[in-house]
Structures are given as structure tokens and as C-alpha cells.
PDB file of N, CA and C in Angstrom:
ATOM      1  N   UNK A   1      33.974  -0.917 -34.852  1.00  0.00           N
ATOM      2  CA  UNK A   1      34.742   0.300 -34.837  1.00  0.00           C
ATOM      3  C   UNK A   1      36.147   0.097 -34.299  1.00  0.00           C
ATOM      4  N   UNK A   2      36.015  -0.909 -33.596  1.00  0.00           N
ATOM      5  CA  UNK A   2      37.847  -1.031 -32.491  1.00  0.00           C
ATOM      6  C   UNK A   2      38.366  -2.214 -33.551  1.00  0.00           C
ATOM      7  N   UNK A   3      37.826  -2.759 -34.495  1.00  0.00           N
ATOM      8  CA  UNK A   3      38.680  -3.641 -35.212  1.00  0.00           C
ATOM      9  C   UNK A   3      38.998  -5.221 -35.077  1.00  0.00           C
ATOM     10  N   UNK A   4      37.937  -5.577 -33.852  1.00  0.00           N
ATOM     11  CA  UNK A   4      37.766  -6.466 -33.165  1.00  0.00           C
ATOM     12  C   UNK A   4      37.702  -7.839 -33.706  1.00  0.00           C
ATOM     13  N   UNK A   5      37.960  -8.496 -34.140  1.00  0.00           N
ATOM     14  CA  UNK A   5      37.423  -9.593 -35.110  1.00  0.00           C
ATOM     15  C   UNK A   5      36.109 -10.558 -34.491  1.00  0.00           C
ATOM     16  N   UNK A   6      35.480 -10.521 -35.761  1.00  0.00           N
ATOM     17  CA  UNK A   6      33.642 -11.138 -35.218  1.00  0.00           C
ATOM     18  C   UNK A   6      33.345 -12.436 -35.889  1.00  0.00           C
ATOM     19  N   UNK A   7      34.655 -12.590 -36.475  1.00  0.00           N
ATOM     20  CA  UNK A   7      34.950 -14.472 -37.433  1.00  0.00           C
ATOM     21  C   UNK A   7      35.704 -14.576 -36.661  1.00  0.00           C
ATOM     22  N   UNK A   8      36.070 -16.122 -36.385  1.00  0.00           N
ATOM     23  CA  UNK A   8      37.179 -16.510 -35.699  1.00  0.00           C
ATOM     24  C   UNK A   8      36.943 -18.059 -36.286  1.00  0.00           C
ATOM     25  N   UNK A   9      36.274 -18.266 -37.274  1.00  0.00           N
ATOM     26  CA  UNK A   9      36.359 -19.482 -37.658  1.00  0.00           C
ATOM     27  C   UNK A   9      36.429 -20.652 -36.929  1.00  0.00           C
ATOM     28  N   UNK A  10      37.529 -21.671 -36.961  1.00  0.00           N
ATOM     29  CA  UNK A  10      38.110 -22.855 -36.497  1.00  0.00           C
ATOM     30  C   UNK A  10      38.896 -22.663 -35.209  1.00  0.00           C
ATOM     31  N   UNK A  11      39.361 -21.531 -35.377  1.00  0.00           N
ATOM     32  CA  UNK A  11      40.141 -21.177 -34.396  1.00  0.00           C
ATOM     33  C   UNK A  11      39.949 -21.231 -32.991  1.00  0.00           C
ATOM     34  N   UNK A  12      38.583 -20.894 -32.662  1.00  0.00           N
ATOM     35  CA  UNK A  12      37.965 -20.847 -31.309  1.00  0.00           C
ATOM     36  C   UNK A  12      36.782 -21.654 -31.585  1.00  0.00           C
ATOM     37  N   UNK A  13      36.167 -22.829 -30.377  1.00  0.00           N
ATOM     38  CA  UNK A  13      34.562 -23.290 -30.251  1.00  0.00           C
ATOM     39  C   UNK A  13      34.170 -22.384 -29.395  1.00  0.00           C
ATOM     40  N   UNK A  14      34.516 -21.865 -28.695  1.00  0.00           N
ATOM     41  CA  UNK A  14      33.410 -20.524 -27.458  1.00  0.00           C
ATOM     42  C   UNK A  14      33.430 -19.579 -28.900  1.00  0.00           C
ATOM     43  N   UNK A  15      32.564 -18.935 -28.167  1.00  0.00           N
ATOM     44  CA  UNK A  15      31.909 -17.637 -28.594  1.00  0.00           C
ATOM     45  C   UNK A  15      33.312 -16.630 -27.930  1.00  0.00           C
ATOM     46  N   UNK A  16      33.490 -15.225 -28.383  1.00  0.00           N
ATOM     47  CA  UNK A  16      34.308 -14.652 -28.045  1.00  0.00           C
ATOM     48  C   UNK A  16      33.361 -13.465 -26.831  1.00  0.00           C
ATOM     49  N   UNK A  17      34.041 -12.745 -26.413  1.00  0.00           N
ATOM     50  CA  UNK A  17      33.544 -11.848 -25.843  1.00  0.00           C
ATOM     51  C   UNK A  17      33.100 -10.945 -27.126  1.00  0.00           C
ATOM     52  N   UNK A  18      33.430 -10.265 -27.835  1.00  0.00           N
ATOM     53  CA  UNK A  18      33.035  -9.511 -28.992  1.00  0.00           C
ATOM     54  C   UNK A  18      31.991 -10.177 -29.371  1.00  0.00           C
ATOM     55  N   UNK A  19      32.186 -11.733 -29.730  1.00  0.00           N
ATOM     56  CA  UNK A  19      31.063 -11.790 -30.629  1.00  0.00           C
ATOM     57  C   UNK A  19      29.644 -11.986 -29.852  1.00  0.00           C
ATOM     58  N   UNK A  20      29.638 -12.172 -28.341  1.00  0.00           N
ATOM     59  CA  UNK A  20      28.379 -11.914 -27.237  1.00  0.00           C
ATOM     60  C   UNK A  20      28.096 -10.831 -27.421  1.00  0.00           C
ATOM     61  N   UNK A  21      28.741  -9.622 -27.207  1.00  0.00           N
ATOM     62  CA  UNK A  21      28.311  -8.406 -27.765  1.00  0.00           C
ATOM     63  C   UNK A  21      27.394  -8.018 -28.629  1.00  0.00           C
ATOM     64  N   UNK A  22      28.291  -8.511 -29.967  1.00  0.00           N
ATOM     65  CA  UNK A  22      27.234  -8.225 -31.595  1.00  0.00           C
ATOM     66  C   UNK A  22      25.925  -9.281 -31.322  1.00  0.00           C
ATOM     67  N   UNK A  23      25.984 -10.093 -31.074  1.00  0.00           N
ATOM     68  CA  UNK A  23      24.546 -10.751 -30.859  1.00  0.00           C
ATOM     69  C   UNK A  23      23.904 -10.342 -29.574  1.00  0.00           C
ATOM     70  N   UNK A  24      24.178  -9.666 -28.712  1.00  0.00           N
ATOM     71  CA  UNK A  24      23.213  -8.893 -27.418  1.00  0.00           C
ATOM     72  C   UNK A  24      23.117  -7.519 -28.297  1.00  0.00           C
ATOM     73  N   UNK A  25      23.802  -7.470 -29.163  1.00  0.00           N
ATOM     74  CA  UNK A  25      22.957  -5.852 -29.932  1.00  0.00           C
ATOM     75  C   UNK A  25      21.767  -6.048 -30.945  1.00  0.00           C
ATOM     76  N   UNK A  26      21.940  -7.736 -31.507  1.00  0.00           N
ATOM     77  CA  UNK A  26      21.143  -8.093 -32.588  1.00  0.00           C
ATOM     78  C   UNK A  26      19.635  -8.471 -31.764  1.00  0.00           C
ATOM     79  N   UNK A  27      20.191  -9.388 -30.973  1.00  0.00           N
ATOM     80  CA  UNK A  27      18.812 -10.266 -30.263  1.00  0.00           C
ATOM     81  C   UNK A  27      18.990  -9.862 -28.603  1.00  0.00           C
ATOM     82  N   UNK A  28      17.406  -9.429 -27.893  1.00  0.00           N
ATOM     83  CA  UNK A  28      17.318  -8.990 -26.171  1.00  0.00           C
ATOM     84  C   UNK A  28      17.146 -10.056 -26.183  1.00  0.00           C
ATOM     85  N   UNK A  29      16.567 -11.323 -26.975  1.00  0.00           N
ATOM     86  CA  UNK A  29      16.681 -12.356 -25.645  1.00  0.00           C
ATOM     87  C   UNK A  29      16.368 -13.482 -26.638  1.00  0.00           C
ATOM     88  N   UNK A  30      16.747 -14.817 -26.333  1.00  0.00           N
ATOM     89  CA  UNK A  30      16.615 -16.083 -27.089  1.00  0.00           C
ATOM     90  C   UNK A  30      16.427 -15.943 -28.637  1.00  0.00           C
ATOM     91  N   UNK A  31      17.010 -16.546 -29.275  1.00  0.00           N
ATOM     92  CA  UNK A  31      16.378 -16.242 -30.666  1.00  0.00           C
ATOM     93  C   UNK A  31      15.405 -17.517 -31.310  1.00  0.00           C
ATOM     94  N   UNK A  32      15.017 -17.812 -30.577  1.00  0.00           N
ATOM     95  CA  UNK A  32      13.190 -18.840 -31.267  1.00  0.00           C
ATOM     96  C   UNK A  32      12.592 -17.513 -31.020  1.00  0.00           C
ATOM     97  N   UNK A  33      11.649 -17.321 -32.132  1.00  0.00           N
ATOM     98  CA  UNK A  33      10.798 -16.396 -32.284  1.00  0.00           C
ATOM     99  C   UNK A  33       9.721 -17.201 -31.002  1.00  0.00           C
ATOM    100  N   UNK A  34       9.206 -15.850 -30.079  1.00  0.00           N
ATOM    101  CA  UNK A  34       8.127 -15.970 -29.354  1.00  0.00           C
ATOM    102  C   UNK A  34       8.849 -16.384 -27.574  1.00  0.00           C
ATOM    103  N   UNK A  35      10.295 -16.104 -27.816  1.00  0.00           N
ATOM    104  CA  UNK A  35      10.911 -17.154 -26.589  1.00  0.00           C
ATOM    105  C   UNK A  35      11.192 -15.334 -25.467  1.00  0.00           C
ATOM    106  N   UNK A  36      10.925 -15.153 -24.126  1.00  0.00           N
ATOM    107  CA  UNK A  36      11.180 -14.379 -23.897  1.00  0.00           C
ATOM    108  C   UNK A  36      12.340 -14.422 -22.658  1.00  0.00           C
ATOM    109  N   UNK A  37      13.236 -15.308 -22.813  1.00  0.00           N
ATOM    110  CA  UNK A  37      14.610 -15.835 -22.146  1.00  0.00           C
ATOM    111  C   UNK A  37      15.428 -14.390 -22.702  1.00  0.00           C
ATOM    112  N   UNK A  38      15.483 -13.796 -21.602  1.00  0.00           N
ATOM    113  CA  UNK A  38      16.984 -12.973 -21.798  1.00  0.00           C
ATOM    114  C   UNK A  38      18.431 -13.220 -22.243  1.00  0.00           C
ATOM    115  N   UNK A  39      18.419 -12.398 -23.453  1.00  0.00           N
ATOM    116  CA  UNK A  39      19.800 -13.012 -23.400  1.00  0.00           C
ATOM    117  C   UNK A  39      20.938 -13.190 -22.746  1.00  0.00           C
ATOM    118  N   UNK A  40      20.849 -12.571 -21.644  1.00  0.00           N
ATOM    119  CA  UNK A  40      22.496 -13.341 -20.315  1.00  0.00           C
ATOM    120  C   UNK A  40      21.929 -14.057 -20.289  1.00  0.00           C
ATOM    121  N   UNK A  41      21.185 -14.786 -20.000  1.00  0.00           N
ATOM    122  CA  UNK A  41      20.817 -16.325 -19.703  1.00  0.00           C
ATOM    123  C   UNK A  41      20.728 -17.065 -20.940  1.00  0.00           C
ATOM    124  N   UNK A  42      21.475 -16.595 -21.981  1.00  0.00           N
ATOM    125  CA  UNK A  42      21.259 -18.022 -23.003  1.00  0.00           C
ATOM    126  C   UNK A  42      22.985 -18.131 -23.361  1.00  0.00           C
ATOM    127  N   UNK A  43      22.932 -19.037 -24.172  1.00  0.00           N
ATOM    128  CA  UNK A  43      24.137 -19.571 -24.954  1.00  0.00           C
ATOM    129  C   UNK A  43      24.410 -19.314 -26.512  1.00  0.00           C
ATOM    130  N   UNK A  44      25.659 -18.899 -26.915  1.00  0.00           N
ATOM    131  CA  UNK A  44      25.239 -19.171 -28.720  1.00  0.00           C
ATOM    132  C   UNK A  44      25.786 -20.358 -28.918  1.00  0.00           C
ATOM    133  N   UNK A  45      24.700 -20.634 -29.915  1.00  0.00           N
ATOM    134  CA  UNK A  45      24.749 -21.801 -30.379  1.00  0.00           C
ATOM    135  C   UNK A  45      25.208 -21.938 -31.838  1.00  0.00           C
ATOM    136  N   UNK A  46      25.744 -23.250 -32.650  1.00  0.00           N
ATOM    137  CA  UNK A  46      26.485 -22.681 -33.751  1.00  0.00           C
ATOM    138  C   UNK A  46      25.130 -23.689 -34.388  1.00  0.00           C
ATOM    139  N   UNK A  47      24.817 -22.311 -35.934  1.00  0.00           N
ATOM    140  CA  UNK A  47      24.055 -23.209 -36.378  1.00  0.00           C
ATOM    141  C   UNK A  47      24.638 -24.230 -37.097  1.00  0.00           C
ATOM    142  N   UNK A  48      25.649 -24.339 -37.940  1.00  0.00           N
ATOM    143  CA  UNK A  48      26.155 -25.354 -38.595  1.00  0.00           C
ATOM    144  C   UNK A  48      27.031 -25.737 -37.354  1.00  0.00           C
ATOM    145  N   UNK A  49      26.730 -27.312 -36.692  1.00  0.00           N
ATOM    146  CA  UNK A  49      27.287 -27.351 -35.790  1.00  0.00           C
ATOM    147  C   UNK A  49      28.902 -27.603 -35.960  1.00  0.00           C
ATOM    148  N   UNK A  50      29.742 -27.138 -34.669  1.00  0.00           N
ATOM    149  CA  UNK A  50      30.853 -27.328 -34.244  1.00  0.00           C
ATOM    150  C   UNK A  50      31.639 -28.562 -34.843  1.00  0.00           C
ATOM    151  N   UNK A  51      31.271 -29.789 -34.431  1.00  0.00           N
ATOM    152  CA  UNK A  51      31.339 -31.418 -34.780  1.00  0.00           C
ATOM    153  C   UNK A  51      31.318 -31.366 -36.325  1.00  0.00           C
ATOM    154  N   UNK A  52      30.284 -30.262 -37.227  1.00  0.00           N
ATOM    155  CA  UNK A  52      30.462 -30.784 -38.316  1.00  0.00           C
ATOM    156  C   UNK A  52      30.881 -29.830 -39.443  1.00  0.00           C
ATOM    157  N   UNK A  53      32.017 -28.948 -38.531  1.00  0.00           N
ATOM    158  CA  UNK A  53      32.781 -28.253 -39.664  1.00  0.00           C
ATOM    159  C   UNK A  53      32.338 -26.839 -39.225  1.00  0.00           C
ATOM    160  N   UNK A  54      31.620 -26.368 -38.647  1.00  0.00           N
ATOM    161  CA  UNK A  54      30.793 -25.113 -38.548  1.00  0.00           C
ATOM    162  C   UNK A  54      31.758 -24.015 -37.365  1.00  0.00           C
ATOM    163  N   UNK A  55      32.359 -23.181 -38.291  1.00  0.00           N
ATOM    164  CA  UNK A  55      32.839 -22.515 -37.511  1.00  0.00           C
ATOM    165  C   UNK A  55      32.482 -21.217 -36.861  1.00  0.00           C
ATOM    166  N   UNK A  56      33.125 -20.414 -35.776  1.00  0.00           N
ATOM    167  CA  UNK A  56      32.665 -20.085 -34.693  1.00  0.00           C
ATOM    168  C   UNK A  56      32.836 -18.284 -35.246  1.00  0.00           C
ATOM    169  N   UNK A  57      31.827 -17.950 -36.023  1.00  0.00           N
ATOM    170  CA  UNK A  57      31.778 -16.827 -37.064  1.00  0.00           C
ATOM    171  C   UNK A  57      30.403 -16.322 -36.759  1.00  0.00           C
ATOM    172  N   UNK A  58      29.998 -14.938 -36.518  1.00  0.00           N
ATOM    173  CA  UNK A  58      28.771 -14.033 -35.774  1.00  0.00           C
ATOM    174  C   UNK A  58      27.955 -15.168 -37.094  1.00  0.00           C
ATOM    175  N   UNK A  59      27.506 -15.066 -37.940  1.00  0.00           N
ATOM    176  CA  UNK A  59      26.634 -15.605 -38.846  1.00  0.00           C
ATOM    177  C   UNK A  59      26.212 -16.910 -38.419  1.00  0.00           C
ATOM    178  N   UNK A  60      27.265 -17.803 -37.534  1.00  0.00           N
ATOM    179  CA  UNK A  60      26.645 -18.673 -37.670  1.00  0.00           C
ATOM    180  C   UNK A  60      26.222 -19.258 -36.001  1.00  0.00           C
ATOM    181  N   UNK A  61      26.211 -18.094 -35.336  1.00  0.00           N
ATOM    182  CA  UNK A  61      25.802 -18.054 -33.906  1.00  0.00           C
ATOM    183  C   UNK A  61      24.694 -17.498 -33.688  1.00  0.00           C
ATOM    184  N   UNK A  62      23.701 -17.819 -32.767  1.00  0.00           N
ATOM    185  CA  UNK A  62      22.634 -17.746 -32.315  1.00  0.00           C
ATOM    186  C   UNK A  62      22.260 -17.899 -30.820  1.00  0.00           C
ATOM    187  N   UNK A  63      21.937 -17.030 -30.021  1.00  0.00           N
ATOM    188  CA  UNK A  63      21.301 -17.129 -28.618  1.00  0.00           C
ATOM    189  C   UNK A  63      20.404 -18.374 -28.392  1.00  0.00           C
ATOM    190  N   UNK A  64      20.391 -18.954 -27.779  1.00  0.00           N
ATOM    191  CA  UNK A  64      19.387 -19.926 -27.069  1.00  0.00           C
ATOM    192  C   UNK A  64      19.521 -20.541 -26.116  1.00  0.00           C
ATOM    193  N   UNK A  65      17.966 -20.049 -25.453  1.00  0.00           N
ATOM    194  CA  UNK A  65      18.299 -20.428 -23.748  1.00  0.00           C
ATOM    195  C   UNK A  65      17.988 -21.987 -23.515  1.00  0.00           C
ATOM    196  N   UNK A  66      18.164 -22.829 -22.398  1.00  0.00           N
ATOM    197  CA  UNK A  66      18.452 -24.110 -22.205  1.00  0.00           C
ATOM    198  C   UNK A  66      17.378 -24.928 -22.666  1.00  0.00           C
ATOM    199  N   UNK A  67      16.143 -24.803 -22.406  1.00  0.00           N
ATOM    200  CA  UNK A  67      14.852 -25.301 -23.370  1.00  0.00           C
ATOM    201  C   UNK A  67      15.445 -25.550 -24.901  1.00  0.00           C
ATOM    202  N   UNK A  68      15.471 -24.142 -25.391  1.00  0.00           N
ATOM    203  CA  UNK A  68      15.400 -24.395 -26.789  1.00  0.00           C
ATOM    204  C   UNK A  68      17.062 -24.942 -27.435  1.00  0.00           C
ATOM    205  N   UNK A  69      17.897 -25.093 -26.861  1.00  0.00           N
ATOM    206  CA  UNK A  69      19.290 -25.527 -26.833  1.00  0.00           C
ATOM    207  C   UNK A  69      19.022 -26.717 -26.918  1.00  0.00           C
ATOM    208  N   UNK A  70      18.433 -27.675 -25.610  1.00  0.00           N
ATOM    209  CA  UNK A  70      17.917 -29.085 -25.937  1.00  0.00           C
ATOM    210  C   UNK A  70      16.872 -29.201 -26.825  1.00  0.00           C
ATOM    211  N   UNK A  71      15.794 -28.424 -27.571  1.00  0.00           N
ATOM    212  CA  UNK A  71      15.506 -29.080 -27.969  1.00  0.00           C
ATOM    213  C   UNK A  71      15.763 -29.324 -29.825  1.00  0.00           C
ATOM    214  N   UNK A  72      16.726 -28.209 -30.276  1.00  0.00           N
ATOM    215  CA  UNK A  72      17.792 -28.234 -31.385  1.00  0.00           C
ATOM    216  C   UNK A  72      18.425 -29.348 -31.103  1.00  0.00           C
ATOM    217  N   UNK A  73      19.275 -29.829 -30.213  1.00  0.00           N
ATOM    218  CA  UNK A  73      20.224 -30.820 -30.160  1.00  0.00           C
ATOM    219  C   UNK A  73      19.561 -32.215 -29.514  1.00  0.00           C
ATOM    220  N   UNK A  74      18.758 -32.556 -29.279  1.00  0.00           N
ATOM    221  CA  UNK A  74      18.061 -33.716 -28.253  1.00  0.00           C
ATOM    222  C   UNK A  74      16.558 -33.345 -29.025  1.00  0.00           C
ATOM    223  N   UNK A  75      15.931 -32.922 -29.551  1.00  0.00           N
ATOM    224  CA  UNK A  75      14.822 -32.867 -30.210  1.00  0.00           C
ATOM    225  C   UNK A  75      14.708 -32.674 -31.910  1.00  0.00           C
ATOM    226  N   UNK A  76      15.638 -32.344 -32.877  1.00  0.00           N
ATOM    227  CA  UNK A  76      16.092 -32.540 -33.754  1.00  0.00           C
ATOM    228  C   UNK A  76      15.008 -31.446 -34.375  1.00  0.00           C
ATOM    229  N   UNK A  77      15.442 -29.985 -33.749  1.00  0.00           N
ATOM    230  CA  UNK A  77      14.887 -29.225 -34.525  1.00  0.00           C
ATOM    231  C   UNK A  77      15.776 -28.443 -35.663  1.00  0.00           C
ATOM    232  N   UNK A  78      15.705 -27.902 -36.382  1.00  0.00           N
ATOM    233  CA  UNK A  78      16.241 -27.283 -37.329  1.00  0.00           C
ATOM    234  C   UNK A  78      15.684 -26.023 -37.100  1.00  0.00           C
ATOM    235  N   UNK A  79      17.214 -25.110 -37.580  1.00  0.00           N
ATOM    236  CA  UNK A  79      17.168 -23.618 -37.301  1.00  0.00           C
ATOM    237  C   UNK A  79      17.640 -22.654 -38.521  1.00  0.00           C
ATOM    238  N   UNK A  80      16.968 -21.943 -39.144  1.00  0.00           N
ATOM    239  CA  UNK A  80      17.000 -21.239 -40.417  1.00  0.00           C
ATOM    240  C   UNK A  80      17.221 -19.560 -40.201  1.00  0.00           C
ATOM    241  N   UNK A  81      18.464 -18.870 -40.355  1.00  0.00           N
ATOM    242  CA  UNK A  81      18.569 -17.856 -39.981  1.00  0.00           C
ATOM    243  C   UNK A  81      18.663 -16.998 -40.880  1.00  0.00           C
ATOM    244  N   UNK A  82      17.600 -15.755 -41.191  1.00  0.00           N
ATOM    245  CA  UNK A  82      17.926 -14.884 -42.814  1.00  0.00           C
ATOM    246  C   UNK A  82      18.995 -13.468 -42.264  1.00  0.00           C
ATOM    247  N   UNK A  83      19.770 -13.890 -42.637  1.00  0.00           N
ATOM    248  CA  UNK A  83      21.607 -13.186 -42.888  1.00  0.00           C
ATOM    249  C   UNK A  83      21.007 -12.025 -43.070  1.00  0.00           C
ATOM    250  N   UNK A  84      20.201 -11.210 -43.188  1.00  0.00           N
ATOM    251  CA  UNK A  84      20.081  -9.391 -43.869  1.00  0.00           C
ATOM    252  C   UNK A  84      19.139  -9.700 -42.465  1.00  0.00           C
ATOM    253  N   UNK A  85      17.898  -9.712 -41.588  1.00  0.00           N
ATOM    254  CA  UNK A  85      17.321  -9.315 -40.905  1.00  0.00           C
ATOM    255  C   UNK A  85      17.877 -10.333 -39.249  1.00  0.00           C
ATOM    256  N   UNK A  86      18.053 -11.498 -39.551  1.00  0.00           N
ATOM    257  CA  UNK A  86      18.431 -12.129 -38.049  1.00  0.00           C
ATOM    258  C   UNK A  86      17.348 -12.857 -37.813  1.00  0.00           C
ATOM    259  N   UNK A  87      15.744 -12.543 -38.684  1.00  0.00           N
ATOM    260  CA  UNK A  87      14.603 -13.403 -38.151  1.00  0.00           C
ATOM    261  C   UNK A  87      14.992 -14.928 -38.564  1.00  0.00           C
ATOM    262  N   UNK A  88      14.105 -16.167 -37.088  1.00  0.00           N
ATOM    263  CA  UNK A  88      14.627 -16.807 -37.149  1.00  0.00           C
ATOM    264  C   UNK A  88      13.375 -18.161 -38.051  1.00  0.00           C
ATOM    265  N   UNK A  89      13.670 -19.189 -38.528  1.00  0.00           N
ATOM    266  CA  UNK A  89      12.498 -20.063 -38.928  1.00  0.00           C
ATOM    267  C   UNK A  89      12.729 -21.461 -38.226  1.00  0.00           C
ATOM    268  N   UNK A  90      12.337 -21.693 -37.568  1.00  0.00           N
ATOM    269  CA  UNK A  90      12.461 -23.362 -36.762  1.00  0.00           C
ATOM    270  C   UNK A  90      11.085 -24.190 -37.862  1.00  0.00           C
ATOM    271  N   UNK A  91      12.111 -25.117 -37.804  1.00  0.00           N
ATOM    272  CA  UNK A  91      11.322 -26.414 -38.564  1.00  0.00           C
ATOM    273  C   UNK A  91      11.577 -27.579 -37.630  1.00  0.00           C
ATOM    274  N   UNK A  92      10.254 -28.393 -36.622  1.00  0.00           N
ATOM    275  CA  UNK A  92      10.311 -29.156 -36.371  1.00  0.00           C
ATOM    276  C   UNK A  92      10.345 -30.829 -36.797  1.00  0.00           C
ATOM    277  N   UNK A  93      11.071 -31.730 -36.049  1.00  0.00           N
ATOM    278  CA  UNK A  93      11.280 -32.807 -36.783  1.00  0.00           C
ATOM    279  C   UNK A  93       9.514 -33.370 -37.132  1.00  0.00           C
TER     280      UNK A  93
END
């Protein structure tokens, strides 16, 4: 409604304040299905990562608290997010 911008592409690697917002309205807490980590206590995470082109746009951010943060990045899980609902699909290595 205020015009806020919720892409920021390349431009920024943090998350913006706005875009913490739109994802504390989407997800109360972690987004692995079954995770009950509040979301102030998590991080977004970019699913197409940072390093490989993935810019810093609500679509491609996701909550996750420090467990499931390592084990996406240090456990080589994969994270599948459906764009119309937000539910999430983890595929382990």
C-alpha cells in the first residue's frame, strides 16, 4: 500500500526491512514444513542462492531458523517453493 519496493534484486544481499515484513505476514515461523522456530528467530534465506546470481526479491526469500539454514547449505538440502500458496517441499540429498 506505501509503495515500498519488495524486489530489490542485485541491488541489496540483506533482506530489507519491508521485505521481513511480507514474509512475517506469509510465514509465523520457519518455513520447513513441521519446524516450529518463530520467525524473529530465523533468517531469509535466498532460494536461488546469492553466489549464484539469485537475487534478493520476496519470491526468492524464505525464513529459516539456524538448524534448517545449515542444513540447506552444509547438508545439501534442496528447497522448492509454490509461488501462489508459499507451501514449502524439501528434497533431501
Amino acid at each position: 500500500g506505501s509503495g515500498v519496493a519488495l524486489d530489490v534484486g542485485r541491488a541489496k544481499r540483506l533482506a530489507t526491512v519491508h521485505q521481513r515484513r511480507a514474509l512475517a505476514a506469509r510465514y509465523e515461523t520457519c518455513g520447513i514444513p513441521g519446524c516450529a522456530v518463530l520467525f524473529h528467530r530465523c533468517e531469509p534465506h535466498h532460494l536461488r542462492p546469492w553466489e549464484d546470481g539469485g537475487g534478493t526479491d520476496l519470491a526468492n526469500l524464505l525464513p529459516l531458523c539456524v538448524k534448517h539454514h545449515h542444513a540447506v547449505h552444509e547438508g545439501g538440502w534442496q528447497l522448492h517453493v509454490d509461488p501462489e500458496t508459499g507451501n514449502v517441499r524439501v528434497t533431501h540429498p
